[in-house]
Protein backbone atom coordinates (compact mmCIF):
# COMPACT_ATOMS: atom_id res chain seq x y z
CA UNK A 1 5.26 8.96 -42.91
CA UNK A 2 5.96 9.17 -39.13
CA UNK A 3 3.53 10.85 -36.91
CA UNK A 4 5.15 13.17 -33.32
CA UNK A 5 2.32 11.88 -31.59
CA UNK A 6 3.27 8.13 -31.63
CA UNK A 7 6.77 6.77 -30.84
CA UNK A 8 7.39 3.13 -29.18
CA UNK A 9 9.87 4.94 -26.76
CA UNK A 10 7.15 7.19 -25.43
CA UNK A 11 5.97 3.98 -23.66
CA UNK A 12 9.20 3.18 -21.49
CA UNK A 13 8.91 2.78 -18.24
CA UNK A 14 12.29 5.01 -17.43
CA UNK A 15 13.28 1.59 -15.39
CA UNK A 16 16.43 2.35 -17.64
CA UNK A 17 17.36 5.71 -16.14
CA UNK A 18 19.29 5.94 -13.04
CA UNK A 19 20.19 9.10 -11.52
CA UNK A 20 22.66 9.94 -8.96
CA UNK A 21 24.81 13.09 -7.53
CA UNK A 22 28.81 13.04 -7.49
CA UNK A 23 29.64 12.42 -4.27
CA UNK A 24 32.88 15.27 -2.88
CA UNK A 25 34.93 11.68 -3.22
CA UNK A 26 34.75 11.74 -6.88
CA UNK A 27 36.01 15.46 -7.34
CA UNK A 28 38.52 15.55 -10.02
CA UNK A 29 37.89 11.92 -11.29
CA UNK A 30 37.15 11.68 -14.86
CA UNK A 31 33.41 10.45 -15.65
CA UNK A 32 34.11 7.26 -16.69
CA UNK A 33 35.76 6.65 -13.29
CA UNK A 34 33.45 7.60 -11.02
CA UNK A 35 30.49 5.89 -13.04
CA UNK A 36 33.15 2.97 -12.12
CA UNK A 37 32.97 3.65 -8.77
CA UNK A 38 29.49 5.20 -8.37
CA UNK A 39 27.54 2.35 -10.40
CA UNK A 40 30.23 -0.89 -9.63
CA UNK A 41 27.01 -3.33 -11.19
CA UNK A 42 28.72 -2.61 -14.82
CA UNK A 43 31.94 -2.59 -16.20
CA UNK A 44 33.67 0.27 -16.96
CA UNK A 45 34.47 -0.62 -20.72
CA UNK A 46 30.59 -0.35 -20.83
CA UNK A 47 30.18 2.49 -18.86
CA UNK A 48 32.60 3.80 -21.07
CA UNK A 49 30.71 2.83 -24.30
CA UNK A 50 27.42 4.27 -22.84
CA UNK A 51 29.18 7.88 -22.66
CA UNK A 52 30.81 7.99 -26.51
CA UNK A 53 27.01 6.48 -27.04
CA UNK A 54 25.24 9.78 -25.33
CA UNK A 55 23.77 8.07 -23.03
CA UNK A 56 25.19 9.89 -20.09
CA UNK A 57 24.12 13.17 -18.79
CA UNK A 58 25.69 15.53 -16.63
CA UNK A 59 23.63 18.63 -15.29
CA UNK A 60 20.86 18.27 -17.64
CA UNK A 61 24.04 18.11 -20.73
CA UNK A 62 24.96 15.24 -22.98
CA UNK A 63 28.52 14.56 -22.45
CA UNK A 64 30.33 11.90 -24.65
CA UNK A 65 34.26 12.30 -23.67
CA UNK A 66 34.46 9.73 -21.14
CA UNK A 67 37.37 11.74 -19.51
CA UNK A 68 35.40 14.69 -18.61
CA UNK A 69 36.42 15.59 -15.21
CA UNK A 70 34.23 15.94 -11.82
CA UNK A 71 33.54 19.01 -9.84
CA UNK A 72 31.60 16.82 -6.97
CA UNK A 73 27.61 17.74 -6.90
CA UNK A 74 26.82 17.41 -10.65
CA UNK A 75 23.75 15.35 -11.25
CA UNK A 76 24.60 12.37 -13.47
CA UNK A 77 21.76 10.66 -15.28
CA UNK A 78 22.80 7.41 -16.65
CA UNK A 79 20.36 5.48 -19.16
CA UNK A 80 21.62 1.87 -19.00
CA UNK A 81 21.22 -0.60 -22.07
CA UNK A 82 21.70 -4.37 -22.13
CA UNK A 83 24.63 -6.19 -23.03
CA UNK A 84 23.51 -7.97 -26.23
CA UNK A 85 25.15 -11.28 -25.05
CA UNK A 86 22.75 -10.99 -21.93
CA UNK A 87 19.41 -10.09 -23.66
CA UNK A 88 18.58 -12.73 -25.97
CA UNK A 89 15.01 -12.66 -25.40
CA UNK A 90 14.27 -16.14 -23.63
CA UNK A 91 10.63 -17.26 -23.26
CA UNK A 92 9.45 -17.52 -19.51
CA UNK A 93 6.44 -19.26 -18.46
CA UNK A 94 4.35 -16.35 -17.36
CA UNK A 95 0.70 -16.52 -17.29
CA UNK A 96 -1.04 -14.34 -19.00
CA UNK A 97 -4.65 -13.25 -19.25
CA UNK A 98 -5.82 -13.26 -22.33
CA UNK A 99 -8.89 -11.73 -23.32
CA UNK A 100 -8.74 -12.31 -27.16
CA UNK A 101 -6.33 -13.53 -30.00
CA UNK A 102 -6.83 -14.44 -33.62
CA UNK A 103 -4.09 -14.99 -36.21
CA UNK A 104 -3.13 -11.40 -36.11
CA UNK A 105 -3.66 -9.77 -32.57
CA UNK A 106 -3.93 -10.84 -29.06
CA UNK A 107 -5.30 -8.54 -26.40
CA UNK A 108 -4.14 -8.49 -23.22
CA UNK A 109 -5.21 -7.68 -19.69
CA UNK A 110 -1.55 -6.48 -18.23
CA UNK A 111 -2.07 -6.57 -14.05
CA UNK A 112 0.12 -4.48 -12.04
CA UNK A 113 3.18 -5.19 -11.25
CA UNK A 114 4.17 -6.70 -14.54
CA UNK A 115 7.10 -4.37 -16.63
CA UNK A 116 6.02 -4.74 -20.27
CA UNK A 117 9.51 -4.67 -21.99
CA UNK A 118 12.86 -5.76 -20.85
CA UNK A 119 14.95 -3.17 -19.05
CA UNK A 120 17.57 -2.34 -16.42
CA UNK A 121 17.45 -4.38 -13.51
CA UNK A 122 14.01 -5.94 -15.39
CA UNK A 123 16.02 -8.36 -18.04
CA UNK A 124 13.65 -11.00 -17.60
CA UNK A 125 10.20 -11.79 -16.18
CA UNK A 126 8.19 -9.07 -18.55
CA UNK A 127 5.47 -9.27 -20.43
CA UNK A 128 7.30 -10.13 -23.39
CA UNK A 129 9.25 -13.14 -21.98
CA UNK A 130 5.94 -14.17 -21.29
CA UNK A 131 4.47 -13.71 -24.70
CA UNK A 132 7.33 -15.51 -26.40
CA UNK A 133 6.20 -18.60 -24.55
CA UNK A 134 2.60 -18.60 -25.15
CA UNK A 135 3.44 -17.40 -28.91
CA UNK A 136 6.44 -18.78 -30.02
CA UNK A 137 5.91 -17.40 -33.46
CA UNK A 138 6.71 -13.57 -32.26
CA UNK A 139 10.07 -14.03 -32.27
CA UNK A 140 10.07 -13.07 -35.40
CA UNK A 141 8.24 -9.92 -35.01
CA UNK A 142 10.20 -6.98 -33.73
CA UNK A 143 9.59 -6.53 -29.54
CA UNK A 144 7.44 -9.58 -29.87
CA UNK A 145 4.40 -7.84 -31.38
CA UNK A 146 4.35 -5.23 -28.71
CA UNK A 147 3.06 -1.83 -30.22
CA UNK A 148 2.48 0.24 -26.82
CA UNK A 149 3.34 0.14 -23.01
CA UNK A 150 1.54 0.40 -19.78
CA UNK A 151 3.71 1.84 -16.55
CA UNK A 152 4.86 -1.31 -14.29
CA UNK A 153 1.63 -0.40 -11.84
CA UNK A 154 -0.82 0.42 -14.30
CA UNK A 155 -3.05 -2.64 -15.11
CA UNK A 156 -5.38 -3.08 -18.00
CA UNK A 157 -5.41 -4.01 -21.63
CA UNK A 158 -2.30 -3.74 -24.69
CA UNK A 159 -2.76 -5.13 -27.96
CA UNK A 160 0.35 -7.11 -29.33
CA UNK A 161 0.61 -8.20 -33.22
CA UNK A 162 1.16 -11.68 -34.26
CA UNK A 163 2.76 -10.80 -37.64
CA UNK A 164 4.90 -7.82 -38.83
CA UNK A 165 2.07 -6.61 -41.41
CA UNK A 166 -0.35 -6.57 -38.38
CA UNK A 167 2.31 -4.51 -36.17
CA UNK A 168 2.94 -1.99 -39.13
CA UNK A 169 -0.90 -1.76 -39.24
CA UNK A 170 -1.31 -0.85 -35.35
CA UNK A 171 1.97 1.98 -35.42
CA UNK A 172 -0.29 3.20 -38.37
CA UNK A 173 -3.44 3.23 -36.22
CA UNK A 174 -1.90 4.60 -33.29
CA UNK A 175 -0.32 7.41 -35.42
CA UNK A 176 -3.60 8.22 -36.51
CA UNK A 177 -5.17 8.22 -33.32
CA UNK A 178 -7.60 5.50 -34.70
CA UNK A 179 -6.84 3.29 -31.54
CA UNK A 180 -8.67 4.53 -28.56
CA UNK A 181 -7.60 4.06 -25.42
CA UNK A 182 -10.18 4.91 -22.15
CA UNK A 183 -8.80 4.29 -18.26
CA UNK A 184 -10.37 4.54 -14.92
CA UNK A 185 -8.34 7.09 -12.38
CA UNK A 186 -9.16 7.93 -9.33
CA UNK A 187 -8.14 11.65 -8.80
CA UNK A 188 -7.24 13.35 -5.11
CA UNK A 189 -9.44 16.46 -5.18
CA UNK A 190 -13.10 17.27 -6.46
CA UNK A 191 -12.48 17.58 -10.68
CA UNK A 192 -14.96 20.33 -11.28
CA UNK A 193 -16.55 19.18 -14.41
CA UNK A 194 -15.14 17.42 -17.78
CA UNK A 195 -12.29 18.70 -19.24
CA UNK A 196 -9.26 18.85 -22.02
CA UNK A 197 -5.56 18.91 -20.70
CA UNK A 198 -3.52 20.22 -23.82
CA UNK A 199 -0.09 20.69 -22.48
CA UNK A 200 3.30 19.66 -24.14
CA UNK A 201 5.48 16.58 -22.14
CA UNK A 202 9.11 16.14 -21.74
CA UNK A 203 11.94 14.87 -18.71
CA UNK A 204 11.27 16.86 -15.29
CA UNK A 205 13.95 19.49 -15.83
CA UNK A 206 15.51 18.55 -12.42
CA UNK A 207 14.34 15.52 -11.49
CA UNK A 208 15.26 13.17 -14.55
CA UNK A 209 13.61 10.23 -13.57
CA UNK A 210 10.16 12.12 -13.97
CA UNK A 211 7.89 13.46 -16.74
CA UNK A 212 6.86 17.24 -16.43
CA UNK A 213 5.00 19.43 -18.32
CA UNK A 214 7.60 21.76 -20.23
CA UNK A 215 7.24 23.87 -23.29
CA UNK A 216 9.80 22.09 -24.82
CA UNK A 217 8.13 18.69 -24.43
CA UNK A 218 5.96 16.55 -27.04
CA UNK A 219 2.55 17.87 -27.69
CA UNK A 220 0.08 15.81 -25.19
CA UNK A 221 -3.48 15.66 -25.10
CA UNK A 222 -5.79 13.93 -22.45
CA UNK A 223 -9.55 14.20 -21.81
CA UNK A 224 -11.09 13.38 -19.08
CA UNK A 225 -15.01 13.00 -17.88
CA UNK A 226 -16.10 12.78 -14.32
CA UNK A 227 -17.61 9.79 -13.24
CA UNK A 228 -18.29 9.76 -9.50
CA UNK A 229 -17.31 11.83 -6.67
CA UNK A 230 -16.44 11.08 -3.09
CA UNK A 231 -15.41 13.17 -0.76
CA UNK A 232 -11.96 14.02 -0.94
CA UNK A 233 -11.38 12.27 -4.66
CA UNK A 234 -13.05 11.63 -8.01
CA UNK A 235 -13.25 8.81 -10.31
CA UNK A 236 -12.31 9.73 -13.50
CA UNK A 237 -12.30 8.63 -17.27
CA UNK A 238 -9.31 9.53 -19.19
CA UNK A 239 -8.59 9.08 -23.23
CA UNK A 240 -5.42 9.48 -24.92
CA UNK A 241 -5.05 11.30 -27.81
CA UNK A 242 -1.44 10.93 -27.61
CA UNK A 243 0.63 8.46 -26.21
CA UNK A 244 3.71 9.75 -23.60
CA UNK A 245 5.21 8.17 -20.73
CA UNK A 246 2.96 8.40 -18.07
CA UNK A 247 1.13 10.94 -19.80
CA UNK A 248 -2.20 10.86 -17.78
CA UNK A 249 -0.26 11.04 -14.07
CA UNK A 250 1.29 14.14 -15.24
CA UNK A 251 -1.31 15.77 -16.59
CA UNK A 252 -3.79 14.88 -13.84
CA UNK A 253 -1.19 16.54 -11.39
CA UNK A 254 -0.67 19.63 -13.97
CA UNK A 255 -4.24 20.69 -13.63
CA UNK A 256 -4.05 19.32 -9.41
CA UNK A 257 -5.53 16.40 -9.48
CA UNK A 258 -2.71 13.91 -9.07
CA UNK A 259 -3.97 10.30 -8.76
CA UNK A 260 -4.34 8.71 -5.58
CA UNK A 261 -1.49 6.88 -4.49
CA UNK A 262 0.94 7.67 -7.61
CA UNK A 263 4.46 7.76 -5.47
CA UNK A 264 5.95 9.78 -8.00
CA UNK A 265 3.43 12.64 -8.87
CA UNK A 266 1.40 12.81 -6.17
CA UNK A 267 3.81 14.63 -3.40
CA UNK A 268 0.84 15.59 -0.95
CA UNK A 269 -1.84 12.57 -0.41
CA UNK A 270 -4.21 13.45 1.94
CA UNK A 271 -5.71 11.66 4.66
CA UNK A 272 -9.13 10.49 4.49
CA UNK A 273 -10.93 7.93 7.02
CA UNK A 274 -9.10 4.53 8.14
CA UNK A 275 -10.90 2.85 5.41
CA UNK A 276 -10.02 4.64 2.43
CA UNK A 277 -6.33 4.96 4.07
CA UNK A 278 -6.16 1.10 4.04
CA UNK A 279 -7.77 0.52 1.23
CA UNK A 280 -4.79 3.23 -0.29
CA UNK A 281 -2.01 1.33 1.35
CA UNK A 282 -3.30 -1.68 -0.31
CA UNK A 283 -3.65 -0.79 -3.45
CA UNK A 284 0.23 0.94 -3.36
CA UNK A 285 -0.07 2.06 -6.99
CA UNK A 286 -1.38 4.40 -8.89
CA UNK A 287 -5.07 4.73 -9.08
CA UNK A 288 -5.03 3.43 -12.52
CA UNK A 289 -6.52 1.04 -15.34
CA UNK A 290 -6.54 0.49 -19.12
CA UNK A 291 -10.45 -0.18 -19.32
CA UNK A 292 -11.02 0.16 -22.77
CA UNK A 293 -9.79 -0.37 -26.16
CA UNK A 294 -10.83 0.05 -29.45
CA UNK A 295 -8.74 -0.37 -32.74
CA UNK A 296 -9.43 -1.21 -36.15
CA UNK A 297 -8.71 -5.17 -36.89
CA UNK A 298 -5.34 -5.45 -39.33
CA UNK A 299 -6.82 -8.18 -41.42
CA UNK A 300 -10.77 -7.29 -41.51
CA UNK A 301 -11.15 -3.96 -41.84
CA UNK A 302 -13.94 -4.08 -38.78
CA UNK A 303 -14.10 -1.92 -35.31
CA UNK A 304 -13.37 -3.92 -32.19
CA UNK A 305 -13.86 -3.32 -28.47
CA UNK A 306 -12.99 -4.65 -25.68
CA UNK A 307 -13.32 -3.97 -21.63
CA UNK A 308 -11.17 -4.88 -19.04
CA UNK A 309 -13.04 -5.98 -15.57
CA UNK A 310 -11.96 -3.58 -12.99
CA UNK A 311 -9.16 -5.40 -10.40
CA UNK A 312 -9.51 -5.97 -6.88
CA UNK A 313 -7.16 -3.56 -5.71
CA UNK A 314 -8.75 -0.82 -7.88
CA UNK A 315 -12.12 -2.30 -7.30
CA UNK A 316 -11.58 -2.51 -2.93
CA UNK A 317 -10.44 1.56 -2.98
CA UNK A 318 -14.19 2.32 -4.76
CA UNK A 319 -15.85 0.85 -2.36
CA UNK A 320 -13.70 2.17 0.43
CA UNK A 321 -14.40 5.55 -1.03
CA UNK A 322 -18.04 5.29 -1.47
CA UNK A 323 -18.72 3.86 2.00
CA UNK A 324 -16.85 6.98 3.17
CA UNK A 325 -18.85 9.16 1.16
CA UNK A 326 -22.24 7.58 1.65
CA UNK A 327 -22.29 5.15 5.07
CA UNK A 328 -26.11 4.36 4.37
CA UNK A 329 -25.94 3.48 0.92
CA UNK A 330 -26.15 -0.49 -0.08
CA UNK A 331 -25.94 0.14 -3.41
CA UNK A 332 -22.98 1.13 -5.56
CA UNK A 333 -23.22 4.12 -7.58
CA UNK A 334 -24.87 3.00 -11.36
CA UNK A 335 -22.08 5.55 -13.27
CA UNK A 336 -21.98 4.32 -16.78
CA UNK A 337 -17.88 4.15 -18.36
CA UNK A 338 -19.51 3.51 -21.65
CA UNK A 339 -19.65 6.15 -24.82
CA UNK A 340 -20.89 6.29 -28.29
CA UNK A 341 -17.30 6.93 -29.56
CA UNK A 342 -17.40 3.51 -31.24
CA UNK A 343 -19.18 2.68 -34.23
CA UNK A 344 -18.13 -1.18 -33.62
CA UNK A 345 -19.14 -3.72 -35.99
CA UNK A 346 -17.73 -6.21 -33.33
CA UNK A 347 -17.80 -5.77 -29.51
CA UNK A 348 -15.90 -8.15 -26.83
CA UNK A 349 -16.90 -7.26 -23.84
CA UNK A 350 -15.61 -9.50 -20.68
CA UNK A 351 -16.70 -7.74 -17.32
């Protein structure tokens, strides 16, 4: 039985997705002719192919005749797919930072910067090219073991299965909600006090790249607990109930809190000191990271945990933030990311 709250797709990074707006040019072309003209990287068969396949959008509506005609000013949203003769997944020696494996899982601590799964204009390079190198066996499991996505900029730790009965396992965990997941953010603005954000998650009605909350969306769930504050931001925990594409930047930025130096959610970043403004420019990602994880092991039945070390980048904007917030203090501040959620019977800790 399939659970709404899970689905593999709910982890895509929307590299996929390109959006554009018909140019006066294109007026009276048919779609498949200005997706020609407008996108000349693919062929038009394909183009062609990726309309009758619904994967082609035109003001917010599915079209599939590839001769509809053009008005000029419609917003097209393509959602490219790989040719299959292009994608055969091909093992690329990427390191990787492995914090455990066994015969059935690996865990992995993802930086930023690396795309998790294979996309458009990401065929190669990913975190699973580099998986099928280290672990040749995974070929034979479907998207080499993977089971869940981070964003491209959001660093911290994924489990992968090494066999198909351990990747059924997980997609039963994580429908389940038996897998806990716990981040670090750093949100603009002074979060008040702990909190639940219950709001339903679906494509930005306008802007199609982009998640939004929308009553029409999946149901979403994050909580968050307040860890330290600074002066103009707050370092937050976050854990997912649910699992949608970049489910914690929207709902920080639903309830105003977007996190710092998110390009896509947070519109209005404000200025702090010089510090914490370099420290931002550095950083250029979101203020986020996988800390924790917590699943139930495939084979043994046992509870496992493990915790990601915090990275530089992250690392260099909370102490940019502090200084700011406390000049005289040596000492960082002793805030405590751990909780009593877990009733582990095995802990792997690596800080």
């Amino acid at each position: 039985m399939t659970n709404p709250d899970f689905e593999l797709d709910d982890y895509s990074e929307l590299d996929e997705r390109r959006v554009l707006t018909v140019p006066a040019e294109c007026a009276g072309m048919r779609l498949d002719a200005a997706l020609a003209q407008l996108i000349p990287d693919f062929s038009r068969s394909r183009l062609t192919l990726w309309i009758k396949d619904g994967l082609v959008d035109v003001d917010g509506q599915t079209i599939t005749a590839p001769k509809h005609k053009l008005w000029g000013g419609e917003a097209l949203a393509v959602t490219a797919q790989p040719n299959p003769d292009e994608i055969a997944f091909t093992p690329e020696d990427i390191a990787l930072d492995v914090l455990y494996d066994d015969d059935a899982i690996i865990i992995i601590n993802k930086p930023a910067g690396l795309v998790v799964h294979p996309g458009s204009g990401n065929w190669s390079g990913t975190l699973l090219n580099a998986l099928l190198f280290h672990y040749p066996e995974l070929k034979t499991v479907p998207r080499a073991g993977i089971v869940h996505r981070l964003d491209k900029d959001t660093s911290g730790l994924m489990v992968v299965a090494r066999t198909l009965s351990a990747q059924n396992n997980l997609v039963q965990q994580l429908q389940a909600r038996t897998v806990k997941r716990h981040y670090l953010a750093v949100a603009q603005g002074q979060v008040g006090a702990d909190g639940t954000v219950d709001a339903p998650i679906g494509r930005h009605p306008r802007d199609r790249v982009k998640m939004a909350v929308v009553h029409t969306g999946k149901p979403a769930i994050t909580h968050y607990r307040v860890l330290e504050r600074f002066n103009a931001h707050t370092l937050v925990e976050c854990r997912l109930e649910t699992g949608r594409t970049h489910q914690i930047r929207v709902h920080m930025a639903h309830i105003g809190h977007p996190l710092a130096a998110d390009s896509v959610y947070n519109a209005r970043p404000v200025k702090v000191s010089p510090e914490v403004d370099l420290a931002l420019e550095d950083l250029a990602r979101q203020a986020l990271h996988a800390r924790k994880l917590a699943l139930v092991h495939p084979e043994t039945g046992k509870t496992m945990q493990w915790k990601a070390p915090i990275p530089a980048d992250f690392d260099a904007l909370l102490a940019a933030l502090r200084f700011d917030a406390h000049p005289d203090d040596d000492e960082d501040e002793d805030w405590d990311d751990d909780d009593d959620d877990h009733d582990c019977e095995i802990i792997y800790v690596r800080d």
